[in-house]
C-alpha atoms as a PDB file:
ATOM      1  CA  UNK A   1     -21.933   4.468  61.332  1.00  0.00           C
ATOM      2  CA  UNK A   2     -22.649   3.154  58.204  1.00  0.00           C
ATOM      3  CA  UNK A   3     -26.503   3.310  59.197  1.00  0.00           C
ATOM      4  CA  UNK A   4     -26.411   7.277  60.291  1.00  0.00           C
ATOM      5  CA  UNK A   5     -24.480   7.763  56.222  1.00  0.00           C
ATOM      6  CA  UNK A   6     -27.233   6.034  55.034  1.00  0.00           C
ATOM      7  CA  UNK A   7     -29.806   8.002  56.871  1.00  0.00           C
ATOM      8  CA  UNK A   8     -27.878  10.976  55.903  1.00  0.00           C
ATOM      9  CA  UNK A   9     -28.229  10.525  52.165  1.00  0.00           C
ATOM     10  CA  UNK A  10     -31.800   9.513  52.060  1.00  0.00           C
ATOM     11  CA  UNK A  11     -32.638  13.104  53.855  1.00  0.00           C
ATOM     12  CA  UNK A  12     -30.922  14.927  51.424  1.00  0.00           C
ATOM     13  CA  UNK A  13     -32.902  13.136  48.493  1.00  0.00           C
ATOM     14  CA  UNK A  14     -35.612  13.808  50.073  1.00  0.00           C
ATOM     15  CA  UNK A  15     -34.905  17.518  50.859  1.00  0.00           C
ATOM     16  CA  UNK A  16     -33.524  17.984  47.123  1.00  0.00           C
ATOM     17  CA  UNK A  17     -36.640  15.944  45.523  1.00  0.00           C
ATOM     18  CA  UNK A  18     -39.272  17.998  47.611  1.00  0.00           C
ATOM     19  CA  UNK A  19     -37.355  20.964  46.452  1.00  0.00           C
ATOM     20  CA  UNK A  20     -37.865  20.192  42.781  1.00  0.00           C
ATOM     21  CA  UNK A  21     -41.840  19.252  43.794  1.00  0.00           C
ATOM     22  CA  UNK A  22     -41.872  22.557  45.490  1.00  0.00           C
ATOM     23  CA  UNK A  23     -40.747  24.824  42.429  1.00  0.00           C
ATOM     24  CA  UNK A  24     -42.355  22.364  40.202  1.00  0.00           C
ATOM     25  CA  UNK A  25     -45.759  23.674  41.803  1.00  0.00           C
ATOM     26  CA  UNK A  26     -44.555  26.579  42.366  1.00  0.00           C
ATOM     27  CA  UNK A  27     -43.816  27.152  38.510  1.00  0.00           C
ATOM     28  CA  UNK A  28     -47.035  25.950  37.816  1.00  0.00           C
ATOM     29  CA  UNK A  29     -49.207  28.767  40.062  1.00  0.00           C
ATOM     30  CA  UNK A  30     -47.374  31.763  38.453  1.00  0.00           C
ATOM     31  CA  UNK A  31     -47.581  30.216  34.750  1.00  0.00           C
ATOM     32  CA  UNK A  32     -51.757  28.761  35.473  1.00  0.00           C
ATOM     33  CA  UNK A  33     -53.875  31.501  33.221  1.00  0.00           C
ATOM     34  CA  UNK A  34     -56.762  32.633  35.493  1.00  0.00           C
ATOM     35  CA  UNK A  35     -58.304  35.040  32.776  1.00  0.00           C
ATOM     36  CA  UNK A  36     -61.287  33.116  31.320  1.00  0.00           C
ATOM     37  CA  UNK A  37     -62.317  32.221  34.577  1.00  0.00           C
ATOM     38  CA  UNK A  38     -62.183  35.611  35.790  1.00  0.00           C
ATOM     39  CA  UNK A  39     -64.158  36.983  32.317  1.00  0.00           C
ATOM     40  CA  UNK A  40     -66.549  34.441  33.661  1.00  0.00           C
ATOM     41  CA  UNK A  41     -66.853  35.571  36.887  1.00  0.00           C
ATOM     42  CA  UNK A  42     -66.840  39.103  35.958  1.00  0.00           C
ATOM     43  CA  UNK A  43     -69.695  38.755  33.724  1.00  0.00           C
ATOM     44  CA  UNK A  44     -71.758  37.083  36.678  1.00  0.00           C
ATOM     45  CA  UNK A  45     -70.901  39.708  39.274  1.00  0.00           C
ATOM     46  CA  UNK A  46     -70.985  43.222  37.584  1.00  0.00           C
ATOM     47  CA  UNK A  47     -71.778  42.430  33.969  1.00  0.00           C
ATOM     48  CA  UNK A  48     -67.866  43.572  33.431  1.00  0.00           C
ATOM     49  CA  UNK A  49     -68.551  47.029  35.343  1.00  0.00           C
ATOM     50  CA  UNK A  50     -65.649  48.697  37.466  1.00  0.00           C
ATOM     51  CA  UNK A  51     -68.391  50.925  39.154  1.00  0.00           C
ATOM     52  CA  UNK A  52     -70.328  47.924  39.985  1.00  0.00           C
ATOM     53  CA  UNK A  53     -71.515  48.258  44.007  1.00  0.00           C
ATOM     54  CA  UNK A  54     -73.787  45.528  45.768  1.00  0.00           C
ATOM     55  CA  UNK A  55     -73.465  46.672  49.341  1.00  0.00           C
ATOM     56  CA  UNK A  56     -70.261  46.279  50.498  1.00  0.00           C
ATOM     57  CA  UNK A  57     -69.213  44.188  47.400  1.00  0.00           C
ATOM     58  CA  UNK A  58     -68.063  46.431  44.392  1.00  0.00           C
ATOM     59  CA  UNK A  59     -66.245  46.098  41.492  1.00  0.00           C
ATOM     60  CA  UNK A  60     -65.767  44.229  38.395  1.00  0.00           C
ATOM     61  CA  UNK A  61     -65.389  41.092  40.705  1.00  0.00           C
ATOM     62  CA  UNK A  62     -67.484  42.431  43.527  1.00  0.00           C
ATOM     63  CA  UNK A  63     -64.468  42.664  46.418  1.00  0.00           C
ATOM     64  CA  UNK A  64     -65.573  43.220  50.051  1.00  0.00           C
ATOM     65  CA  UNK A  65     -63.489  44.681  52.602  1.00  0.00           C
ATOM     66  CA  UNK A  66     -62.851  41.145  54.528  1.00  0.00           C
ATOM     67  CA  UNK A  67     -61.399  40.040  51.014  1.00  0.00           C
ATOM     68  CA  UNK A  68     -58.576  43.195  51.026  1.00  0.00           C
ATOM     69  CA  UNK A  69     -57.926  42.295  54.144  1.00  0.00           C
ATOM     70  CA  UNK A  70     -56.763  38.651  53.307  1.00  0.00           C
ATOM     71  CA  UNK A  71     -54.666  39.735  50.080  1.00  0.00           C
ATOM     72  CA  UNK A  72     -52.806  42.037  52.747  1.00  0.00           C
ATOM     73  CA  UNK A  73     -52.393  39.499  55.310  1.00  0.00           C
ATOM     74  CA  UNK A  74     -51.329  36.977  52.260  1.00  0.00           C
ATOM     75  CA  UNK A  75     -48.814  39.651  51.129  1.00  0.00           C
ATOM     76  CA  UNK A  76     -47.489  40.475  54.577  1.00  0.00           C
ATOM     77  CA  UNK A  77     -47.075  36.771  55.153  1.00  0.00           C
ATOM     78  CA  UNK A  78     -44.747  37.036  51.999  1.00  0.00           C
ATOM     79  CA  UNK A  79     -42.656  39.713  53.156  1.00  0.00           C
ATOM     80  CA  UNK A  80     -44.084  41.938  50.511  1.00  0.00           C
ATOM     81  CA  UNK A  81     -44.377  45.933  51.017  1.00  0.00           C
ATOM     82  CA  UNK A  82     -47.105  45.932  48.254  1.00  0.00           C
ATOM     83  CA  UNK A  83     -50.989  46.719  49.596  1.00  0.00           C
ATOM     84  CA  UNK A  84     -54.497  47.135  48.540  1.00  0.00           C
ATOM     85  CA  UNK A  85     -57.085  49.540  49.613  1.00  0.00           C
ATOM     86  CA  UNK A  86     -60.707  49.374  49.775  1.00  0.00           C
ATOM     87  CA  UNK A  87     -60.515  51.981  46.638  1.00  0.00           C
ATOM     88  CA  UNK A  88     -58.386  49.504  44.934  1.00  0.00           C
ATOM     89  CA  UNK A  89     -61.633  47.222  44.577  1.00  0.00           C
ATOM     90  CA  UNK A  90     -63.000  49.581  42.001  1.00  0.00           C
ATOM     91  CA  UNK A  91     -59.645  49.612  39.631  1.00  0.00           C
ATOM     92  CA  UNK A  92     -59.777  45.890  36.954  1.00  0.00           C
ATOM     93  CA  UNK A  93     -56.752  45.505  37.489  1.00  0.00           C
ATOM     94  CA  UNK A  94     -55.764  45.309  40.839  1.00  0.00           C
ATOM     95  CA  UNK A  95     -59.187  43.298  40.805  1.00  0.00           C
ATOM     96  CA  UNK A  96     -57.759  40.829  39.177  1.00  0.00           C
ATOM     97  CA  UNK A  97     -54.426  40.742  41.057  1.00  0.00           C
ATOM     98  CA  UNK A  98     -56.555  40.296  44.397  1.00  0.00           C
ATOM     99  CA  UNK A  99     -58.384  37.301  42.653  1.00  0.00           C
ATOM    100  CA  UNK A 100     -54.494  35.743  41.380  1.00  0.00           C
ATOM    101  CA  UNK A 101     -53.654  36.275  45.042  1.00  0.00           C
ATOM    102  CA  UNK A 102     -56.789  34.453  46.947  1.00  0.00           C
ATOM    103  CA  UNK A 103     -56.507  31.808  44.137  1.00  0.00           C
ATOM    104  CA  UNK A 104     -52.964  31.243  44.904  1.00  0.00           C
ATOM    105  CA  UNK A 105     -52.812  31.227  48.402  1.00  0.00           C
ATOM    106  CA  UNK A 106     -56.335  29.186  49.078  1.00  0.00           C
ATOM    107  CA  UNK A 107     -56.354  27.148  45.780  1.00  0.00           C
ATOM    108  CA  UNK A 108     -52.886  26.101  45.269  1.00  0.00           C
ATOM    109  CA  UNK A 109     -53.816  23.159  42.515  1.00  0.00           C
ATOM    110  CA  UNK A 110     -55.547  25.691  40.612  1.00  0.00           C
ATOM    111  CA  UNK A 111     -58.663  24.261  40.627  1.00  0.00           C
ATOM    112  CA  UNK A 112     -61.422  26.076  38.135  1.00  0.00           C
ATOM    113  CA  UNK A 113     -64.105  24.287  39.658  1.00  0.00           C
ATOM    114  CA  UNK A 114     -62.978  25.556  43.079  1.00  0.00           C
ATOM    115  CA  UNK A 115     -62.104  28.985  42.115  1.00  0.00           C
ATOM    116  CA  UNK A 116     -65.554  29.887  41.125  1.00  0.00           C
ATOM    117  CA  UNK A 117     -66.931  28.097  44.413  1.00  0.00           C
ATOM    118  CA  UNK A 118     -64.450  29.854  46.724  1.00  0.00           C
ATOM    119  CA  UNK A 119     -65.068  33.005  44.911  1.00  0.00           C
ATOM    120  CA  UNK A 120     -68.737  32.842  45.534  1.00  0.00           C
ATOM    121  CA  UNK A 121     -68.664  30.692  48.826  1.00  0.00           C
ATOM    122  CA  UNK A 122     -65.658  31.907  51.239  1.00  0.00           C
ATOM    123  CA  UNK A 123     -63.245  29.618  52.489  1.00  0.00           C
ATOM    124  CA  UNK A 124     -66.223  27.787  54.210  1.00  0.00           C
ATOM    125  CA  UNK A 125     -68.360  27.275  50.740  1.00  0.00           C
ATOM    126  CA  UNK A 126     -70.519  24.010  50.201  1.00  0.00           C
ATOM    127  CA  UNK A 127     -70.914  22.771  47.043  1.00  0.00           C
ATOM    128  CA  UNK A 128     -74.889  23.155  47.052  1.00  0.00           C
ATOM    129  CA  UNK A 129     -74.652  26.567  48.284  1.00  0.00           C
ATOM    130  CA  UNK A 130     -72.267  27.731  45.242  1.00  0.00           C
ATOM    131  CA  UNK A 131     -73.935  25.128  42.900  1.00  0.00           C
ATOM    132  CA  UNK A 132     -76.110  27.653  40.832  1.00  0.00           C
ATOM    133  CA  UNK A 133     -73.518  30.332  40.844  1.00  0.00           C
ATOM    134  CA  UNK A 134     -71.224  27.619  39.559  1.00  0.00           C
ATOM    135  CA  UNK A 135     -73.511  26.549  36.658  1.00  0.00           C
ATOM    136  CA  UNK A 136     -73.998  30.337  35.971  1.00  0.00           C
ATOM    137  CA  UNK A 137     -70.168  30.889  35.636  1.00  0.00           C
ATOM    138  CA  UNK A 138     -69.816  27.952  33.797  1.00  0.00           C
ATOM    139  CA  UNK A 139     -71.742  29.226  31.571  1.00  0.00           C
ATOM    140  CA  UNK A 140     -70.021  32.461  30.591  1.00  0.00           C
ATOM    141  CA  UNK A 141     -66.839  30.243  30.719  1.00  0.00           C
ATOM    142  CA  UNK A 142     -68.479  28.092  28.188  1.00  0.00           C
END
């Protein structure tokens, strides 16, 4: 008896300290300020043009189609009613919100370094594939 009390306790630390980790991260990924990196990227991609089109990539931060689709499957997977459209690309703002969404969903430690790689790369990026588009955003972030 005094074994399952025990047992019983420790889970509920362990529930209420993962909690705390859970917002603590949590906190962190609405409060982490993507905006110089994504004035860096935006410089690299479309020179800071909302017109900007490269095939199917347009935009100030050059968003393909595939990309919508994950910030709508992200935001579904939230419960959220809010979605983008492929026009939505072409507005800076909703640019931007599609980058704070990928970023938060695919780099959850906020990682610069893989922000601009993923951005560049897919989920499936190498480092020597994204390595001079790296150095070139770097640059601008610089």
């Amino acid at each position: 008896m005094r074994f399952l009390k025990v047992l019983s306790i420790s889970i509920l630390m362990c529930l209420v300290f993962s909690g705390s980790i859970s917002a603590e991260i949590s906190s962190k990924k609405e409060n982490f300020d993507w905006r110089p990196v994504m004035d860096a990227i935006m410089m690299v991609e479309s020179r800071d043009n909302a017109k900007a089109k490269n095939g199917q990539f347009v935009g100030i931060l050059q968003i393909s189609p595939i990309l919508v689709r994950e910030c709508n499957n992200i935001l579904r997977g939230r419960g959220s009613k809010k979605r983008y459209s492929l026009s939505d690309r072409f507005d800076a703002n909703k640019s931007r919100e599609m980058f704070v969404i990928i970023q938060s969903f695919h780099n959850p430690l906020n990682s610069v370094e893989r922000a601009i790689r993923l951005w560049n790369g897919g989920l499936a990026y190498t480092v020597r594939s994204t390595q001079r588009y790296f150095e070139r955003v770097m640059n601008h972030l610089h």
